[in-house]
Protein backbone atom coordinates (compact mmCIF):
# COMPACT_ATOMS: atom_id res chain seq x y z
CA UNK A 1 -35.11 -82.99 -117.12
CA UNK A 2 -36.55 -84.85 -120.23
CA UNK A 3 -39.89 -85.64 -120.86
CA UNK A 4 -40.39 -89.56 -119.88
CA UNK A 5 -42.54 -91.22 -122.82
CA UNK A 6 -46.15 -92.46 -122.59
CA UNK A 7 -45.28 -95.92 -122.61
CA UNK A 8 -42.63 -95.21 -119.60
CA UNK A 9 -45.37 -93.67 -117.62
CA UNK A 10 -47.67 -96.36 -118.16
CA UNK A 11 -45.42 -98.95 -117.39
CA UNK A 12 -44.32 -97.57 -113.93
CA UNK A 13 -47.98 -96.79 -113.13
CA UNK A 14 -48.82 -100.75 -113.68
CA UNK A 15 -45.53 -102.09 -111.99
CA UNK A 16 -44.36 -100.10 -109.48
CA UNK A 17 -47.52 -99.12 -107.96
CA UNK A 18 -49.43 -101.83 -108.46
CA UNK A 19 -47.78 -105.26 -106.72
CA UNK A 20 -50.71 -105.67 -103.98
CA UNK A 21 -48.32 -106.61 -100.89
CA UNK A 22 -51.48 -105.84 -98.47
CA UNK A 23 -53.65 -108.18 -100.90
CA UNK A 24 -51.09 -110.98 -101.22
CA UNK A 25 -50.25 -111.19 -97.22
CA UNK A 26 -54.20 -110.90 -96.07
CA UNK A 27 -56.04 -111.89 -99.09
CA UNK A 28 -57.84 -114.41 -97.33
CA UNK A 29 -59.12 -112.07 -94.95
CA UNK A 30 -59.31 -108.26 -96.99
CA UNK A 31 -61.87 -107.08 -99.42
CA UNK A 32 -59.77 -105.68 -102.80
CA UNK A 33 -60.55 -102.01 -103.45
CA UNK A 34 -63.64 -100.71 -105.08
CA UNK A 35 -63.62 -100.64 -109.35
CA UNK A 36 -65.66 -98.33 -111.20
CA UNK A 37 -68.85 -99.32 -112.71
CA UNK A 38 -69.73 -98.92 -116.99
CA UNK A 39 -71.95 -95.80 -115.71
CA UNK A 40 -68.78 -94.20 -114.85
CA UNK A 41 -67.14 -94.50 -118.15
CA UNK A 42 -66.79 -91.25 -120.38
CA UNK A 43 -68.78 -90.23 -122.87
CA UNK A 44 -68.95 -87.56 -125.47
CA UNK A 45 -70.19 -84.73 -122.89
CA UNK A 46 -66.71 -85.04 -120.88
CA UNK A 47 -65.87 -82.68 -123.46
CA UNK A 48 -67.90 -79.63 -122.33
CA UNK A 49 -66.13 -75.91 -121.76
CA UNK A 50 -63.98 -75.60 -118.51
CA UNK A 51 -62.91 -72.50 -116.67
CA UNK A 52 -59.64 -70.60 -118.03
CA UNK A 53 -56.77 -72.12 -117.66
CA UNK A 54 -53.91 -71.34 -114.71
CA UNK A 55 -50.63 -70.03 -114.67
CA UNK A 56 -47.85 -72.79 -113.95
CA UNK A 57 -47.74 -73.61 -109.82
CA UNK A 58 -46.25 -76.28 -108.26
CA UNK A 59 -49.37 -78.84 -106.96
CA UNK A 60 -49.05 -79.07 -103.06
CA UNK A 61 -52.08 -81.17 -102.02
CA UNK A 62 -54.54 -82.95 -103.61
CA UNK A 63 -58.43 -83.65 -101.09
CA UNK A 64 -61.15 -85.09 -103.20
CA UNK A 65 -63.36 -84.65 -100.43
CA UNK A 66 -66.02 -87.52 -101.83
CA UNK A 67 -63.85 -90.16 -100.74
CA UNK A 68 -61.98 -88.75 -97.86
CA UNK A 69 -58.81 -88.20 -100.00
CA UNK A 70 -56.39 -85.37 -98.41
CA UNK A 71 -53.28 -85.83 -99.04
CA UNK A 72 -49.74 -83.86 -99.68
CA UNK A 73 -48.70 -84.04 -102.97
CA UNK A 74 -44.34 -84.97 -104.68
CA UNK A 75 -42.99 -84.01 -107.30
CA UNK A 76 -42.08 -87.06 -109.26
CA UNK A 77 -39.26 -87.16 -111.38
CA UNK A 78 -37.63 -90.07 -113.27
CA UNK A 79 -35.56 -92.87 -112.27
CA UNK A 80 -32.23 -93.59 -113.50
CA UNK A 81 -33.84 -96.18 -115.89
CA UNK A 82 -35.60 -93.03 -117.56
CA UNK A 83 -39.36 -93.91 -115.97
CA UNK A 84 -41.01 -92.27 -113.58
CA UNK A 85 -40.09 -92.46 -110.21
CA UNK A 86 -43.25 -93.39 -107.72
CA UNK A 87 -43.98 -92.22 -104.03
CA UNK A 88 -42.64 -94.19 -100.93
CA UNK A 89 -44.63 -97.17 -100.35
CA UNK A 90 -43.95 -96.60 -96.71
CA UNK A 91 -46.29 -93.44 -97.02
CA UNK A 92 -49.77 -94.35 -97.34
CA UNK A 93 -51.05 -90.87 -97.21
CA UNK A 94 -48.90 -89.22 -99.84
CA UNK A 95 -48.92 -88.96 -103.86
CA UNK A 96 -47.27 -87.93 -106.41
CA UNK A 97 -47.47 -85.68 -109.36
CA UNK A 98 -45.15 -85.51 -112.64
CA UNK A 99 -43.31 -82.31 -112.34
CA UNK A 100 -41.32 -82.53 -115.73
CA UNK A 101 -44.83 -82.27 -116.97
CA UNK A 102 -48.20 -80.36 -116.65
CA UNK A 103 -48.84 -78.41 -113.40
CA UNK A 104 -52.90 -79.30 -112.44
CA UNK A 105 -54.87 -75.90 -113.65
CA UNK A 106 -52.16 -75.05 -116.69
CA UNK A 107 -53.69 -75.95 -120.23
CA UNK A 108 -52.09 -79.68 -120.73
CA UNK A 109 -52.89 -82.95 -119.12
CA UNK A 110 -51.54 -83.17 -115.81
CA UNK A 111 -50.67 -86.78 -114.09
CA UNK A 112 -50.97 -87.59 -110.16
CA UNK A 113 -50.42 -91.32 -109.31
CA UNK A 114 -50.51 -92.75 -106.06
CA UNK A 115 -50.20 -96.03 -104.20
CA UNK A 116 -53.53 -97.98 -103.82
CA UNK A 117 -52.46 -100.57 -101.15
CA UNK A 118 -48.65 -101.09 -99.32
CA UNK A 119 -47.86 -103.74 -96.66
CA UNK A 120 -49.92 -102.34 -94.13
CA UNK A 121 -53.10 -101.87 -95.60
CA UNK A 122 -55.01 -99.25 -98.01
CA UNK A 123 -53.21 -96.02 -99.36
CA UNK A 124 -53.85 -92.93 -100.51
CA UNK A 125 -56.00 -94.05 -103.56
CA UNK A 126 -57.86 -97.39 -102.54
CA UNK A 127 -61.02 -95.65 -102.75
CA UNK A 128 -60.35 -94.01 -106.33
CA UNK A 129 -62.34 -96.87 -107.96
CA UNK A 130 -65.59 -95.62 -105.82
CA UNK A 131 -65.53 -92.20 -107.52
CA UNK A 132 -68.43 -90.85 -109.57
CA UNK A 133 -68.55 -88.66 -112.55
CA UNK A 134 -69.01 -85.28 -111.25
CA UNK A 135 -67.27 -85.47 -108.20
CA UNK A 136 -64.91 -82.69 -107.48
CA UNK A 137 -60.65 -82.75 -106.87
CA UNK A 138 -59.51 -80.12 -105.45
CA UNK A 139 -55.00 -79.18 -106.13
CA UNK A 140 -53.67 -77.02 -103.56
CA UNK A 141 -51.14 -74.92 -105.19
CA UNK A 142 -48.06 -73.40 -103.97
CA UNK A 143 -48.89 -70.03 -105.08
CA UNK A 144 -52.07 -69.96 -102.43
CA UNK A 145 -54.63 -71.24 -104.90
CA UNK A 146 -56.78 -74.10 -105.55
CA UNK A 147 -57.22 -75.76 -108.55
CA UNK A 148 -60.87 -76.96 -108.83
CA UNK A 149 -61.68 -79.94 -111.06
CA UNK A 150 -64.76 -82.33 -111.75
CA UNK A 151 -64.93 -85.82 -112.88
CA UNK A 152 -65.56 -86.57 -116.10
CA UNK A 153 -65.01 -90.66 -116.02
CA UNK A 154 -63.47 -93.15 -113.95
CA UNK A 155 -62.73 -96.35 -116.09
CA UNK A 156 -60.64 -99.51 -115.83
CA UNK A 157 -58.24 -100.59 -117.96
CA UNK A 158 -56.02 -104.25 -118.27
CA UNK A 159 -52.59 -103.49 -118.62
CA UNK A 160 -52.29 -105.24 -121.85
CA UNK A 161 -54.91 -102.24 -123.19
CA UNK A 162 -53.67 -99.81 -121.05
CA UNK A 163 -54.81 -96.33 -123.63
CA UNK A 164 -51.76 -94.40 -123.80
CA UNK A 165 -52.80 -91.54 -125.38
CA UNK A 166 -56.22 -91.10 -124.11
CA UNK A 167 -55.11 -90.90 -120.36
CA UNK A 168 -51.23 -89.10 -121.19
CA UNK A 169 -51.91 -87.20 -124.55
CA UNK A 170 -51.60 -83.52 -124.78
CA UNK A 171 -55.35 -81.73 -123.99
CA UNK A 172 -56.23 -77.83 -125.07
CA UNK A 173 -57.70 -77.57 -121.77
CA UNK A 174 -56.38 -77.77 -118.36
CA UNK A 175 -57.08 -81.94 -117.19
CA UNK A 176 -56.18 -83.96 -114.60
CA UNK A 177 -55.59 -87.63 -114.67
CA UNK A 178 -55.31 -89.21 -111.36
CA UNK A 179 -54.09 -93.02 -111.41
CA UNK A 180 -53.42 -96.00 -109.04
CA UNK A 181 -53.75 -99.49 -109.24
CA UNK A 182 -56.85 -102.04 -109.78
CA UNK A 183 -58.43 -104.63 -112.47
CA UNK A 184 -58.10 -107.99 -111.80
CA UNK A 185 -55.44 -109.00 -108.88
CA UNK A 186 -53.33 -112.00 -108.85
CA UNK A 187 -51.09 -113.29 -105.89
CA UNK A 188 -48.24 -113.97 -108.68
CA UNK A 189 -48.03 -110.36 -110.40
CA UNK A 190 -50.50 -108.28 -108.40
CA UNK A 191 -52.85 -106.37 -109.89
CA UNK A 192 -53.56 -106.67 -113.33
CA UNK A 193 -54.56 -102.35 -114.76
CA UNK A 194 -55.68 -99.20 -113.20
CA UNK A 195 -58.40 -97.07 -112.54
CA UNK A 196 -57.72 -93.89 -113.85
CA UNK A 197 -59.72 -90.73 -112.92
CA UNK A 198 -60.40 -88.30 -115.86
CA UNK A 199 -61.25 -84.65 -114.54
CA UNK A 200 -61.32 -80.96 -116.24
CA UNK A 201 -60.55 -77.66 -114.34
CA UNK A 202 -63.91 -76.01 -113.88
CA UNK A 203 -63.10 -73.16 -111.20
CA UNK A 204 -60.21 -71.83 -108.44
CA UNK A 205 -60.30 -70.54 -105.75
């Protein structure tokens, strides 16, 4: 399987997971999803020393316990298009990680993207806006470890500045980027960036 680009990535992660059908059928009557705050931006200590990285495993499950995320993890290859396919919207519980890519713990960047909203109300990720630096993720793996991460920012971007790079670029450490929809919302295109979660492997168990 190739390698999808950055700009492929980023444009699935705005479109497909990011139209806001709960939002757009109760939006009268719904509160949108929580974004993070400035204080939760990165800054120039993100970059301290992790733990060692991990050998290549298949991600199972991702919990980040802080916001009551527990959830089994996809692989997510790409569509016939050449982007990257997305989880069922049906599934509310359930994400997705880019298996052509990164495994979470291996030395890279690795990318799990989930749905923030479908038709019936909030999904796996509606709370990944109220996430504080710090916080830990935790990646079941499917040889009978866990991956342990902490939070190093949770930011918002438009899509018009979505950073390509920064969030999808290669890393000499193992990091996790974990993405869904939020920004601004509009009934007409849905919701206008993402919050994207920016963690660092700093144990396993």
């Amino acid at each position: 399987m190739r390698r999808v680009s950055n700009t492929a990535i980023a444009s699935v992660t705005v479109v497909a997971l990011c139209s806001g059908t709960w939002l757009l059928h109760n939006g009268t009557q719904v509160h949108p999803p929580p974004q993070p705050s400035a204080a939760q931006a990165g800054t120039g200590d993100a970059l301290r020393q992790g733990a060692p990285a991990l050998r290549h495993s298949p991600p199972e499950r991702i919990r980040i316990p802080s916001i009551g995320v527990n959830a089994p993890l996809m692989g997510l290859g790409l569509t016939p298009q050449g982007s990257l396919d997305v989880p069922p919207a049906g599934e509310k519980n359930l994400a997705g990680w880019y298996q052509a890519g990164t495994t979470p713990g291996e030395r890279g960047t690795a990318i799990v993207a989930g749905h923030v909203d479908n038709a019936n109300g909030p999904a796996v990720f509606y709370n990944l806006g109220a996430l504080k630096k710090g916080s830990a993720i935790e990646v079941a793996r499917r040889d009978g470890g866990t991956a342990l991460f902490t939070v190093d920012a949770v930011e918002v971007y438009a899509a018009r500045d979505f950073p390509d790079e920064k969030v999808y670029g290669a890393a000499s450490r193992p990091e996790l980027r974990v993405i869904t929809c939020g920004g601004d919302y509009s009934k007409a295109t849905g919701y206008q960036g993402n919050v994207v979660v920016f963690a660092h492997l700093t144990g396993s168990r």
